[in-house]
N, C-alpha and C. Protein backbone atom coordinates (compact mmCIF):
# COMPACT_ATOMS: atom_id res chain seq x y z
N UNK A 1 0.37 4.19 -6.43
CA UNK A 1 -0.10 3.53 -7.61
C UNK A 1 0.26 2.05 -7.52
N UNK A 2 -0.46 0.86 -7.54
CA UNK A 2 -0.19 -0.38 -7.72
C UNK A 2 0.40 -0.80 -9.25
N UNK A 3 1.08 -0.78 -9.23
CA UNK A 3 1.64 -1.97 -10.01
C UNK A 3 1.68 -3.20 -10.36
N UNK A 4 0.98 -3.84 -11.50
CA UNK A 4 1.54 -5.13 -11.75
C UNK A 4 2.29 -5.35 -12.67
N UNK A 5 3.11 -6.76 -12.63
CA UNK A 5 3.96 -7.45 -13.28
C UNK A 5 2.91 -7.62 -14.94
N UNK A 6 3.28 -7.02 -16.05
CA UNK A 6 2.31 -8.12 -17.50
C UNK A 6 3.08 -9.08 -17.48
N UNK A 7 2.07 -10.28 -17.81
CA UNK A 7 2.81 -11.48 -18.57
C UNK A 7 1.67 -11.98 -19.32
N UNK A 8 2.38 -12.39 -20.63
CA UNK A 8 1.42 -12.92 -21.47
C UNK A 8 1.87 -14.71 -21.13
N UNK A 9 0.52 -15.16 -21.28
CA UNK A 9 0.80 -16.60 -20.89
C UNK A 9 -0.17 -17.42 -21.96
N UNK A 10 0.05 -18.50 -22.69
CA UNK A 10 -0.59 -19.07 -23.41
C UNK A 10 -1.02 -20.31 -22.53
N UNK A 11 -2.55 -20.27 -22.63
CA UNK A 11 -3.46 -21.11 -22.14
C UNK A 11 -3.34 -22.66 -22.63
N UNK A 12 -3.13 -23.35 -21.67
CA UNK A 12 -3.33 -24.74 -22.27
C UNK A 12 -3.87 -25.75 -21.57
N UNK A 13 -3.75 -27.14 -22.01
CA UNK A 13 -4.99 -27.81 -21.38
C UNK A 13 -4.12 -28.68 -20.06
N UNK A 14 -4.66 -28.44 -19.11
CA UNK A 14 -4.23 -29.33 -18.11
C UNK A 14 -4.77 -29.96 -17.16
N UNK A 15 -4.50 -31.19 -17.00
CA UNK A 15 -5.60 -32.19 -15.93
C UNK A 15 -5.62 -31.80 -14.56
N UNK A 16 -6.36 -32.60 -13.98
CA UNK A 16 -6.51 -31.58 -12.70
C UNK A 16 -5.20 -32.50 -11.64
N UNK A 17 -5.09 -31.32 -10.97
CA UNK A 17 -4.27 -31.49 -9.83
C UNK A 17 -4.42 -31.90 -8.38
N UNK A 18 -3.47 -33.14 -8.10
CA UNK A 18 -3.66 -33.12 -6.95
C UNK A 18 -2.56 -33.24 -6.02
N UNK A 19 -3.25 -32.40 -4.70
CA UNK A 19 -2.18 -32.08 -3.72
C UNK A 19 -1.84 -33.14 -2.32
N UNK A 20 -1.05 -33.60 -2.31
CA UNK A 20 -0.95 -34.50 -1.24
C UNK A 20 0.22 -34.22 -0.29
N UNK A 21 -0.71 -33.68 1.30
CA UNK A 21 -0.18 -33.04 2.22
C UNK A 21 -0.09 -33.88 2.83
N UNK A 22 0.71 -33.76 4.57
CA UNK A 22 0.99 -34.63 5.44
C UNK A 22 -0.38 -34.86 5.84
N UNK A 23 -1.25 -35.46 7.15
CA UNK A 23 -2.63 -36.22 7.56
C UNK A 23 -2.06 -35.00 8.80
N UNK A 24 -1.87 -35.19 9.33
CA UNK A 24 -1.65 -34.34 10.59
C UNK A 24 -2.45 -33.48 11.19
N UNK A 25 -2.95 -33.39 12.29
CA UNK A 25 -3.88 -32.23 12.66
C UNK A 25 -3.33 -31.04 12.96
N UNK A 26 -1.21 -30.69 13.17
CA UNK A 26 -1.07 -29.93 13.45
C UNK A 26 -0.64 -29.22 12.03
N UNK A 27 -1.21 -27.18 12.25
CA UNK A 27 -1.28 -26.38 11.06
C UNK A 27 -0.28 -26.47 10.54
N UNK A 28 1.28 -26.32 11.38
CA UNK A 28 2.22 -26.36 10.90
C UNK A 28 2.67 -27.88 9.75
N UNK A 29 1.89 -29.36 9.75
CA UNK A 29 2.08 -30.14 8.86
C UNK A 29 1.35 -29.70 7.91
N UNK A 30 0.20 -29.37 7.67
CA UNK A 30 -1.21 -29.24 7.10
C UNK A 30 -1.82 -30.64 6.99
N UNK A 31 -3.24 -30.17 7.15
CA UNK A 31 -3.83 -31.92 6.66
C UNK A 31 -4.31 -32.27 5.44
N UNK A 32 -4.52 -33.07 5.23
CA UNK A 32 -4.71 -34.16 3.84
C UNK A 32 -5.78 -33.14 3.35
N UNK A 33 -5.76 -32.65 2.14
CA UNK A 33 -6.68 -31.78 1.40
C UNK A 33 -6.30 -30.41 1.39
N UNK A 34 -5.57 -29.88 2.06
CA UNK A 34 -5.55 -28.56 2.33
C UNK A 34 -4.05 -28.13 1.36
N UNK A 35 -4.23 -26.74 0.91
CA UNK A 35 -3.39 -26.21 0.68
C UNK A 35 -3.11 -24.60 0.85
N UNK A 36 -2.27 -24.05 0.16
CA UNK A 36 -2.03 -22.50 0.50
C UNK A 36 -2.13 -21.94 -1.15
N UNK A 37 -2.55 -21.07 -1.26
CA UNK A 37 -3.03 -20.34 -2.74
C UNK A 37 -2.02 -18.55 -2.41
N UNK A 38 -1.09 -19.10 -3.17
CA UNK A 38 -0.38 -17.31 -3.89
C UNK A 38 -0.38 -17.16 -5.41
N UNK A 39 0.43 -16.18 -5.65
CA UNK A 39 -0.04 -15.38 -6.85
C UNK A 39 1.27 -15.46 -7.58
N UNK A 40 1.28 -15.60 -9.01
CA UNK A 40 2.71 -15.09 -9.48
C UNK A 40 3.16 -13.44 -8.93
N UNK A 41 2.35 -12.68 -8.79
CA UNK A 41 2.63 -10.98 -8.45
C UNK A 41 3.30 -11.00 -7.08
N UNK A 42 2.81 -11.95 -6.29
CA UNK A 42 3.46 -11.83 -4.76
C UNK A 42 3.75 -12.79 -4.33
N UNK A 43 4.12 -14.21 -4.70
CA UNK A 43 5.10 -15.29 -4.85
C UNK A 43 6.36 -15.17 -4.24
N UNK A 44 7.31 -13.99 -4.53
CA UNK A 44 8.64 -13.68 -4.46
C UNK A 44 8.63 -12.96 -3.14
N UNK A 45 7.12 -13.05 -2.79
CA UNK A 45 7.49 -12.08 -1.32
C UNK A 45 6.94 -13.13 -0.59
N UNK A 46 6.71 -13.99 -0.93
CA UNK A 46 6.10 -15.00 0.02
C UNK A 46 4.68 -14.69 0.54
N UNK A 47 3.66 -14.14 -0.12
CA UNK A 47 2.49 -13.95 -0.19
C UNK A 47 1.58 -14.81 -0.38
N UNK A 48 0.71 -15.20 0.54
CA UNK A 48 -0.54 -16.23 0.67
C UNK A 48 -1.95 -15.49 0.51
N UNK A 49 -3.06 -16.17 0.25
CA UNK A 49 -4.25 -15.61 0.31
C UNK A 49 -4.69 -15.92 1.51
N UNK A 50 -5.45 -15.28 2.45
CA UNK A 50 -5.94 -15.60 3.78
C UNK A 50 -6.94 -14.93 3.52
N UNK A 51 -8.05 -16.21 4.06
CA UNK A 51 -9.42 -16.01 4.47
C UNK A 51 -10.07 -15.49 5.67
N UNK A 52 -10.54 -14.73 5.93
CA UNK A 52 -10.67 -13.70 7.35
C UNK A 52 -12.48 -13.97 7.81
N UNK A 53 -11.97 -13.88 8.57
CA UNK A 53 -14.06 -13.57 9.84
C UNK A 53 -14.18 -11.92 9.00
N UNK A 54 -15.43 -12.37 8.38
CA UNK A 54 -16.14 -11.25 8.39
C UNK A 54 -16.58 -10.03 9.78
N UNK A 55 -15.73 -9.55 10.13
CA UNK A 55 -15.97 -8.44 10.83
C UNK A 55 -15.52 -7.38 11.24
N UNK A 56 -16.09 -6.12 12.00
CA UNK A 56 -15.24 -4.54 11.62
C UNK A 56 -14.05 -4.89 12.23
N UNK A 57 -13.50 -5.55 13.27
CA UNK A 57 -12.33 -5.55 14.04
C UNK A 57 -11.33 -6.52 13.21
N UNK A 58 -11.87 -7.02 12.43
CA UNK A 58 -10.67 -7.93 11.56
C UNK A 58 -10.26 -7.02 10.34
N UNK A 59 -8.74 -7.43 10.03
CA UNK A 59 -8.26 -6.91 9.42
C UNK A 59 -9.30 -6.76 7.74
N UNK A 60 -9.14 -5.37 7.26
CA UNK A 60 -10.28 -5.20 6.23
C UNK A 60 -11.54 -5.62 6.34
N UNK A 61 -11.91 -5.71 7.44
CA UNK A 61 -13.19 -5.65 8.15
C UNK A 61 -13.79 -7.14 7.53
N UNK A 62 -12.25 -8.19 7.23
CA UNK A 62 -13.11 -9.21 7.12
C UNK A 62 -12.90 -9.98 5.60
N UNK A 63 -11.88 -8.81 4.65
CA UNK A 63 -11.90 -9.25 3.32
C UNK A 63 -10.94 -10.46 3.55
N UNK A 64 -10.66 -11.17 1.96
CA UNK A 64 -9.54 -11.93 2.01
C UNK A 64 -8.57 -11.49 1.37
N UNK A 65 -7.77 -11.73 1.74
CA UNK A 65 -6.46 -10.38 1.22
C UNK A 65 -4.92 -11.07 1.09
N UNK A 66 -3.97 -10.93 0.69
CA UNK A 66 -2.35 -11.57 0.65
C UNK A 66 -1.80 -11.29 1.94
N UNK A 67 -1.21 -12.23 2.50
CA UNK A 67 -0.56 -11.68 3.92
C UNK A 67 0.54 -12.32 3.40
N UNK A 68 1.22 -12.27 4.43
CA UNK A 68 3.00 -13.08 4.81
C UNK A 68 2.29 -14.61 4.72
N UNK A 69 2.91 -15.41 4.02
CA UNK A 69 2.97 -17.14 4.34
C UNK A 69 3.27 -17.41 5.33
N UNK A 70 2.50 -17.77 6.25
CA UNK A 70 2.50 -18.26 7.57
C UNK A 70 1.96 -19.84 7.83
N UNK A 71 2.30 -20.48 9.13
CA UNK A 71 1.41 -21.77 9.27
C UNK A 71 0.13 -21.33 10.34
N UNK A 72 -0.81 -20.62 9.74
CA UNK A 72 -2.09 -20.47 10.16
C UNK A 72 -3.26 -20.55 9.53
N UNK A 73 -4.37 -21.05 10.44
CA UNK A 73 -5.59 -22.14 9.68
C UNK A 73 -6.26 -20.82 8.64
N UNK A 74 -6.11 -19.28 8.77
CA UNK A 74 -7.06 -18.81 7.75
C UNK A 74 -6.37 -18.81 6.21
N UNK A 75 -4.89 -19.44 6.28
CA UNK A 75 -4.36 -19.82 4.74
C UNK A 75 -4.17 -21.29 4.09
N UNK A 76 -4.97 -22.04 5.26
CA UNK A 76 -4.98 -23.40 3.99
C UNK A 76 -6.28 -23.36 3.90
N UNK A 77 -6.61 -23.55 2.47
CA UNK A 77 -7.59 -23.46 1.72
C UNK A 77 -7.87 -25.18 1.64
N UNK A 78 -9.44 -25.50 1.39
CA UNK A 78 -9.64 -26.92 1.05
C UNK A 78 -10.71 -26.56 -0.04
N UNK A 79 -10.79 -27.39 -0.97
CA UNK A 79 -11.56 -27.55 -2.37
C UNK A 79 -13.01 -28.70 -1.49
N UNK A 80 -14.15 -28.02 -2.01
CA UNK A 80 -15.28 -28.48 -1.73
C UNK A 80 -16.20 -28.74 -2.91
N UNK A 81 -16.33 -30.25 -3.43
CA UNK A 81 -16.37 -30.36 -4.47
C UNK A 81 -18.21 -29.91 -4.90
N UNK A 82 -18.14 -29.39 -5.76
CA UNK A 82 -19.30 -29.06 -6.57
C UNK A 82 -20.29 -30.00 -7.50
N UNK A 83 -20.87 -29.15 -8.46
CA UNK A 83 -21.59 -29.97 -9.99
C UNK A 83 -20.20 -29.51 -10.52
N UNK A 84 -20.19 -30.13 -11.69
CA UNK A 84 -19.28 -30.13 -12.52
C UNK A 84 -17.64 -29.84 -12.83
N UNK A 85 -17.47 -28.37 -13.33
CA UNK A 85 -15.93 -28.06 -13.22
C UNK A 85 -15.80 -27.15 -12.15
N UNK A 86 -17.17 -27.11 -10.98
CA UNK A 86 -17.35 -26.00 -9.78
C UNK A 86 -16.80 -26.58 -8.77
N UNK A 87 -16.44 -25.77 -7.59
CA UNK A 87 -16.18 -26.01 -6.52
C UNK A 87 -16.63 -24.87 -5.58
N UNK A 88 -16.23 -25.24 -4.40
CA UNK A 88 -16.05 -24.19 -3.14
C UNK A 88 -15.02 -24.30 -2.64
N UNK A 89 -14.39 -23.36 -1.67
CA UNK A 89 -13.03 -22.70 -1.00
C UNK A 89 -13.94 -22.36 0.44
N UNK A 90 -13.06 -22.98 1.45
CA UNK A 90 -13.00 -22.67 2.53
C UNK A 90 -11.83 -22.86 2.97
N UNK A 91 -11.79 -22.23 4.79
CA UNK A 91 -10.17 -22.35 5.12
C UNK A 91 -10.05 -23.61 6.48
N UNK A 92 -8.98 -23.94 6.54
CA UNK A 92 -9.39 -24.54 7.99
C UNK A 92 -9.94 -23.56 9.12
N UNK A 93 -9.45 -22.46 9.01
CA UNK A 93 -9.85 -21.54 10.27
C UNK A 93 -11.56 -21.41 9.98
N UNK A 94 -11.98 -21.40 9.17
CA UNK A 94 -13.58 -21.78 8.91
C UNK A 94 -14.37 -22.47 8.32
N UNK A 95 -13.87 -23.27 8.68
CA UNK A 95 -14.52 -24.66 7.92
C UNK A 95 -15.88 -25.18 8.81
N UNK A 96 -14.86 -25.02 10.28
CA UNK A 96 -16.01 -25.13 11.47
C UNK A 96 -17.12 -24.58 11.48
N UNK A 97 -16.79 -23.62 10.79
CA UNK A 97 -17.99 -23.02 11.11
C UNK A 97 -18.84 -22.42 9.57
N UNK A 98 -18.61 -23.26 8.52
CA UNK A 98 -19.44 -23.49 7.02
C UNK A 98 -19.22 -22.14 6.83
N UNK A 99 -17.74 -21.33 6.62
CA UNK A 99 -17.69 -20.47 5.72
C UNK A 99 -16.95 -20.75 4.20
N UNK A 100 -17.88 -19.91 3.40
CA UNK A 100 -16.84 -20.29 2.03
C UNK A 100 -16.44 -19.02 1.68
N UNK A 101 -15.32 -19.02 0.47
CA UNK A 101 -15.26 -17.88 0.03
C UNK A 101 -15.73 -17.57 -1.29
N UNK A 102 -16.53 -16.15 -1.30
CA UNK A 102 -17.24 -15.50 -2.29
C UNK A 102 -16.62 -14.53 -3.21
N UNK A 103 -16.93 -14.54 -4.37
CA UNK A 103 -16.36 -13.80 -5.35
C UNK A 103 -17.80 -12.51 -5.13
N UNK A 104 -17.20 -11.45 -5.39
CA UNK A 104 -17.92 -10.33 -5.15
C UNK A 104 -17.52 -9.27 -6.62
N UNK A 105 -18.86 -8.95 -6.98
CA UNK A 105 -18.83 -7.66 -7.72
C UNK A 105 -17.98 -6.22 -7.09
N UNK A 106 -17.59 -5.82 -8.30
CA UNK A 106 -16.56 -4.65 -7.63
C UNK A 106 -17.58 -3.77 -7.74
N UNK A 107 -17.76 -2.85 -6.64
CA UNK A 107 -19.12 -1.51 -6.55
C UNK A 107 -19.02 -1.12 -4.97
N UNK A 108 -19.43 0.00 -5.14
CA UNK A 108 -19.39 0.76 -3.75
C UNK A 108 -20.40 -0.15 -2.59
N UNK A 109 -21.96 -0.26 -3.58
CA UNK A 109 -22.80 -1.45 -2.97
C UNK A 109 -22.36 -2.46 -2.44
N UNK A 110 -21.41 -3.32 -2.94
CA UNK A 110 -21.44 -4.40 -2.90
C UNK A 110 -20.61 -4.97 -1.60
N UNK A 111 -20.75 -5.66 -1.14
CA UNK A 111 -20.25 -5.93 0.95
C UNK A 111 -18.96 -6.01 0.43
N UNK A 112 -18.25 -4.95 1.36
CA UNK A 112 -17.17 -4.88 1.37
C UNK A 112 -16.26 -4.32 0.07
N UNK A 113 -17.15 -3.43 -0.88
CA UNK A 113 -17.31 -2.55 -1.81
C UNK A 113 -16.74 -3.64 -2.88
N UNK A 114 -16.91 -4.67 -2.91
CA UNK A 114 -16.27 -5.38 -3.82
C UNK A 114 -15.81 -6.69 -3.38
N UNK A 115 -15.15 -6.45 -1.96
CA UNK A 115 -14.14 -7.50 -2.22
C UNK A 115 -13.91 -8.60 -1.79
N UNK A 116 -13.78 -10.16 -2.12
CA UNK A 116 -13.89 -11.55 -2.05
C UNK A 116 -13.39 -11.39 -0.22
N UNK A 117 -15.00 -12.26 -0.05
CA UNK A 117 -15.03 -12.55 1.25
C UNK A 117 -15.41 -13.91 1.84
N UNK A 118 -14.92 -14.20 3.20
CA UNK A 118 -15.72 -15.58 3.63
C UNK A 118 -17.09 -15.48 4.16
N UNK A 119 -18.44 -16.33 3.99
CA UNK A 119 -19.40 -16.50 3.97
C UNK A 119 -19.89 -16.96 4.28
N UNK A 120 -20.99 -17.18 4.68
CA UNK A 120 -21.53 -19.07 4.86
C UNK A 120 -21.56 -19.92 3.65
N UNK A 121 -21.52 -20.92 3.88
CA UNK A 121 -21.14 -21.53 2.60
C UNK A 121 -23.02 -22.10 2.21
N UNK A 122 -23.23 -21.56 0.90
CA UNK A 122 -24.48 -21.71 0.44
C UNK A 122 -24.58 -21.90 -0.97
N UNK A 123 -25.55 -22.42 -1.76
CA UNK A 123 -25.61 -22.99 -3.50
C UNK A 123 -25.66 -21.34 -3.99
N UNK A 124 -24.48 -19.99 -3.97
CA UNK A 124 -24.57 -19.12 -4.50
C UNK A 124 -23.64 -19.40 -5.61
N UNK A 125 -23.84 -18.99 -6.48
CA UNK A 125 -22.76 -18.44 -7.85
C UNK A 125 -21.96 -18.33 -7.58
N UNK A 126 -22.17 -16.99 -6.50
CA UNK A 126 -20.27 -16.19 -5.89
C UNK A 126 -19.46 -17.04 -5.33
N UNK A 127 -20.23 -18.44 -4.69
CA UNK A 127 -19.28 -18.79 -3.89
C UNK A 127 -18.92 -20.87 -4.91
N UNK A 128 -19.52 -20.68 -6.19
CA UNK A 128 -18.63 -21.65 -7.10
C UNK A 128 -17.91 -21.61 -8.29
N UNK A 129 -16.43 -21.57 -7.97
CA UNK A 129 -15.07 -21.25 -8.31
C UNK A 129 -14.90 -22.20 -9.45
N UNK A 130 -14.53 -21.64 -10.16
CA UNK A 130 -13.98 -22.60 -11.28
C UNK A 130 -12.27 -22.37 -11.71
N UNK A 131 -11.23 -23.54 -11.75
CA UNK A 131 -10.06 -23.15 -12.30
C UNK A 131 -9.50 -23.16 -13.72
N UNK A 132 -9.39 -22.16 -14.67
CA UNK A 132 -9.37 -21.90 -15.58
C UNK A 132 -7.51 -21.87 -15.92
N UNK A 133 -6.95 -23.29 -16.29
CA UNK A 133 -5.45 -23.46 -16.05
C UNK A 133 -4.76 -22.58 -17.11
N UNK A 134 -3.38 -21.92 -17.12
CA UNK A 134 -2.70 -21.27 -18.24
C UNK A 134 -1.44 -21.35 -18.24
N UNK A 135 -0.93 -22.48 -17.51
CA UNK A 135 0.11 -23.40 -17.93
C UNK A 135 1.24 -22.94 -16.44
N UNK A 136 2.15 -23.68 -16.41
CA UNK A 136 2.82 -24.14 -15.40
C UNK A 136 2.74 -23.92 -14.42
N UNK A 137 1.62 -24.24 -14.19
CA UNK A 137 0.86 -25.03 -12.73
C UNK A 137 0.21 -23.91 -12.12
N UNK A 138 -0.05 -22.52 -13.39
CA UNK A 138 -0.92 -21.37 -12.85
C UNK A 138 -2.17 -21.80 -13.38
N UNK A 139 -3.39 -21.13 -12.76
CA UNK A 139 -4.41 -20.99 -13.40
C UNK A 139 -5.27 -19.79 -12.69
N UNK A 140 -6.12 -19.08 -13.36
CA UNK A 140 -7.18 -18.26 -12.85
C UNK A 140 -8.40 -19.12 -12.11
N UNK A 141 -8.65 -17.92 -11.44
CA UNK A 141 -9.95 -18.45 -10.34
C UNK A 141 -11.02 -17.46 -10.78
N UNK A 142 -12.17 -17.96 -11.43
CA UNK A 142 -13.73 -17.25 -11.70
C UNK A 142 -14.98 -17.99 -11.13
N UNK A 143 -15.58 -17.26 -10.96
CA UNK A 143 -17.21 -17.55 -10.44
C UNK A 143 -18.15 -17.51 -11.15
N UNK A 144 -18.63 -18.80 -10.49
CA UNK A 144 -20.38 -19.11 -11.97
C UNK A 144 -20.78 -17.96 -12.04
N UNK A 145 -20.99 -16.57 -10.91
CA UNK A 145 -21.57 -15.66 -10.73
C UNK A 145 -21.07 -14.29 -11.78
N UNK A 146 -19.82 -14.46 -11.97
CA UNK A 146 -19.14 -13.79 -12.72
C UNK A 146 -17.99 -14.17 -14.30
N UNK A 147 -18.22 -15.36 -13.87
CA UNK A 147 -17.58 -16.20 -15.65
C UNK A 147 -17.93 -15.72 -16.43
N UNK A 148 -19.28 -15.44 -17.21
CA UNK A 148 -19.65 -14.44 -17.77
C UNK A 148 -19.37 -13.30 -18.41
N UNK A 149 -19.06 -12.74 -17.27
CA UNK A 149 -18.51 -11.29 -17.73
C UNK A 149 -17.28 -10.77 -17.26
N UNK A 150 -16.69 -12.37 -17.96
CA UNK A 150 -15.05 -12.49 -17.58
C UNK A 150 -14.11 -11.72 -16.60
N UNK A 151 -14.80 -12.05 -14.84
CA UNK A 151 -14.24 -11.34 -13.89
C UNK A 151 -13.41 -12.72 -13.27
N UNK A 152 -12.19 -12.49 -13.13
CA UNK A 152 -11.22 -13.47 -12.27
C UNK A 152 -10.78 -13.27 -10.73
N UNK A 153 -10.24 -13.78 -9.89
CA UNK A 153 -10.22 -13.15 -8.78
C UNK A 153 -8.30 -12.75 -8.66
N UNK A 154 -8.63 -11.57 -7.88
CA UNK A 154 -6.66 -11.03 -8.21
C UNK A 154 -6.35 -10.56 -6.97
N UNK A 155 -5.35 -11.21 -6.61
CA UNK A 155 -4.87 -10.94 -5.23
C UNK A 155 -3.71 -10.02 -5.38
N UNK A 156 -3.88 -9.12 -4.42
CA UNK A 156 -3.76 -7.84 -4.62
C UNK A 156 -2.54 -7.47 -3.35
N UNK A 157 -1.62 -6.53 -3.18
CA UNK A 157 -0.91 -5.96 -1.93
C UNK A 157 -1.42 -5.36 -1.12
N UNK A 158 -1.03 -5.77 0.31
CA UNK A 158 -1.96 -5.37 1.46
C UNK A 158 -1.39 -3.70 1.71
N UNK A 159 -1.92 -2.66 1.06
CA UNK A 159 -1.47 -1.33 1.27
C UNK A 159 -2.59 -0.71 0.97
N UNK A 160 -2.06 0.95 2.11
CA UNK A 160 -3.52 1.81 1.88
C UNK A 160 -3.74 2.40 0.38
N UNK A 161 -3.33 2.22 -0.13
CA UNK A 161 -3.04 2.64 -1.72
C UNK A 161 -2.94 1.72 -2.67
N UNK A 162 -3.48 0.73 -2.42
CA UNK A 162 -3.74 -0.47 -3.20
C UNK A 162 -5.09 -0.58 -3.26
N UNK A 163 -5.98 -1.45 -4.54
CA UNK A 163 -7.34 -0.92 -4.81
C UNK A 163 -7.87 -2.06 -4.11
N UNK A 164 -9.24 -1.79 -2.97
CA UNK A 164 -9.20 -1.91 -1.74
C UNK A 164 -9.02 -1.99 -0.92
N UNK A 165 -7.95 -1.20 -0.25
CA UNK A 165 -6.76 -1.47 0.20
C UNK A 165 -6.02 -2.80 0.66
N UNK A 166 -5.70 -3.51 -0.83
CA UNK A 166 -4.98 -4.88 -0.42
C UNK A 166 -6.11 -6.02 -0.49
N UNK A 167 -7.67 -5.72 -0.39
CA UNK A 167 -8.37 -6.80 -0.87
C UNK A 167 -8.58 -7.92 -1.95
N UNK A 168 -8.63 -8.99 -1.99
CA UNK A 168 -8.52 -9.87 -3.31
C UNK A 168 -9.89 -9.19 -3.44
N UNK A 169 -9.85 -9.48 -5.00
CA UNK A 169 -11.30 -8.98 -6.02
C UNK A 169 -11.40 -9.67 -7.20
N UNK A 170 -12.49 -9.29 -7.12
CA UNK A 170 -13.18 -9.83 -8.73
C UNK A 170 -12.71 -8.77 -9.64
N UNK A 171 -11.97 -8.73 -10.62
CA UNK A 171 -11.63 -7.97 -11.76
C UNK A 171 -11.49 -8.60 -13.71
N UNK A 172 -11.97 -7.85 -14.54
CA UNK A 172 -11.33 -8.54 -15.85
C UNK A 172 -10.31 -9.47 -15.89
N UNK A 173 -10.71 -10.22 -16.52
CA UNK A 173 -9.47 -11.32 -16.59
C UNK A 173 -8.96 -11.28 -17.53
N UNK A 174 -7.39 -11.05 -17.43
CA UNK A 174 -6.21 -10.63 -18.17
C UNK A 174 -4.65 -11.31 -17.86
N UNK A 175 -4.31 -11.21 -18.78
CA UNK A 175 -2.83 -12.00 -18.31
C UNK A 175 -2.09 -10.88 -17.31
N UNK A 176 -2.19 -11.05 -16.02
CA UNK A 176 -1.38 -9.86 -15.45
C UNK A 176 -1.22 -11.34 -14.38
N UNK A 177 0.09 -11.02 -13.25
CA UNK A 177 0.64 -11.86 -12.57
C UNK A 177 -0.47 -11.98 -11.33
N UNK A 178 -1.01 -11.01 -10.53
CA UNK A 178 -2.11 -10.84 -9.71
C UNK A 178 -2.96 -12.03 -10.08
N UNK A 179 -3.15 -12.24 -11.19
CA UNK A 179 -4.48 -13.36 -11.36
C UNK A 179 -4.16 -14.85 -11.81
N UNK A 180 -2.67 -14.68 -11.61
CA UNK A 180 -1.99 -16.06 -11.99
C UNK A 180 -2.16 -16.69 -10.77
N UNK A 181 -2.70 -17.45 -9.89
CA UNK A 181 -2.61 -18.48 -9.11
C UNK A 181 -2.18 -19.78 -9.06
N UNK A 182 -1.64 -20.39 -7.43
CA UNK A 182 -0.45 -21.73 -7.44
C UNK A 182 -1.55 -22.21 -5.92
N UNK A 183 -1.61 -23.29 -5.96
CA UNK A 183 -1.68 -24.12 -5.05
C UNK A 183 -0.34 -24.49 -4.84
N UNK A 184 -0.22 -24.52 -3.42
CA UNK A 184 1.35 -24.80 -3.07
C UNK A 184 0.57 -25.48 -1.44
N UNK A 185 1.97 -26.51 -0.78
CA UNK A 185 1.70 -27.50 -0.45
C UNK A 185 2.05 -26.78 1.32
């Protein structure tokens, strides 16, 4: 059974943030723009979001999922600016090659039965993110595609008994720690 942490968190207004990394080309500095995205739920374990190659031989055949914080290019994330309060997410490990990451409907249909994957990066819904802040220096992550019908994205524990096993997803958005997100440097 997965478990999360509740926390109730009162929403408030906060300007946007910016991250200023070393210039460096090596992963271990990171470069100018890039950062690493964890969760209040897996924070304490040192849990990152990593963006993966879509395919059967990669781990979850490709989802993006919490691993160990490491200095590797599929966990710094770079903001790709959009229209308005939108953006896109890609990683350095695919940037080269114009993947973004997509917010996905949870369903058996749906690639990868649900769960937030990297893509080519294209003018889809799924793949423009909006940050919805709820105070000290968390905020939720939703998609034009799914804002709506208030789905956030929740990074989840990488276990066979975790719902996809360990895939980030699109789920209701609720004060639970899973959907609290940190840009960290």
């Amino acid at each position: 059974m997965n478990f999360k942490k509740i926390l109730m968190v009162a929403a408030v207004s906060l300007g946007a943030t910016s991250i200023a990394l070393s210039a460096s080309k090596n992963v271990a500095d990171a470069q100018v723009g890039y950062f690493k995205l964890t969760t209040m739920f897996l924070e304490d374990e040192d849990k990152c979001l990593e963006g993966n190659r879509l395919a059967p031989e990669s781990v979850l055949e490709g989802a993006a999922f919490m691993d160990d914080c490491q200095n590797v290019s599929g966990q710094f994330w770079k903001i790709i600016p959009a229209d308005g309060d939108y953006f896109k997410l890609t990683t350095m490990f695919l940037e080269g090659e114009g993947k973004c990451l997509e917010g996905n409907r949870l369903a058996p249909d749906s690639v990868l039965g649900g769960a937030a994957f990297m893509d080519t990066c294209q003018n889809v819904s799924g793949q423009l993110w909006k940050k919805i802040p709820v105070g000290d220096g968390y905020f939720r992550l939703t998609t034009m595609f799914l804002e709506a019908q208030n789905k956030c994205l929740e990074g989840n524990r990488l276990a066979p008994d975790s719902m996809l096993e360990g895939a980030a997803f699109m789920d209701d958005c609720q004060n639970v720690s899973g959907q609290l997100w940190r840009m960290e440097e």
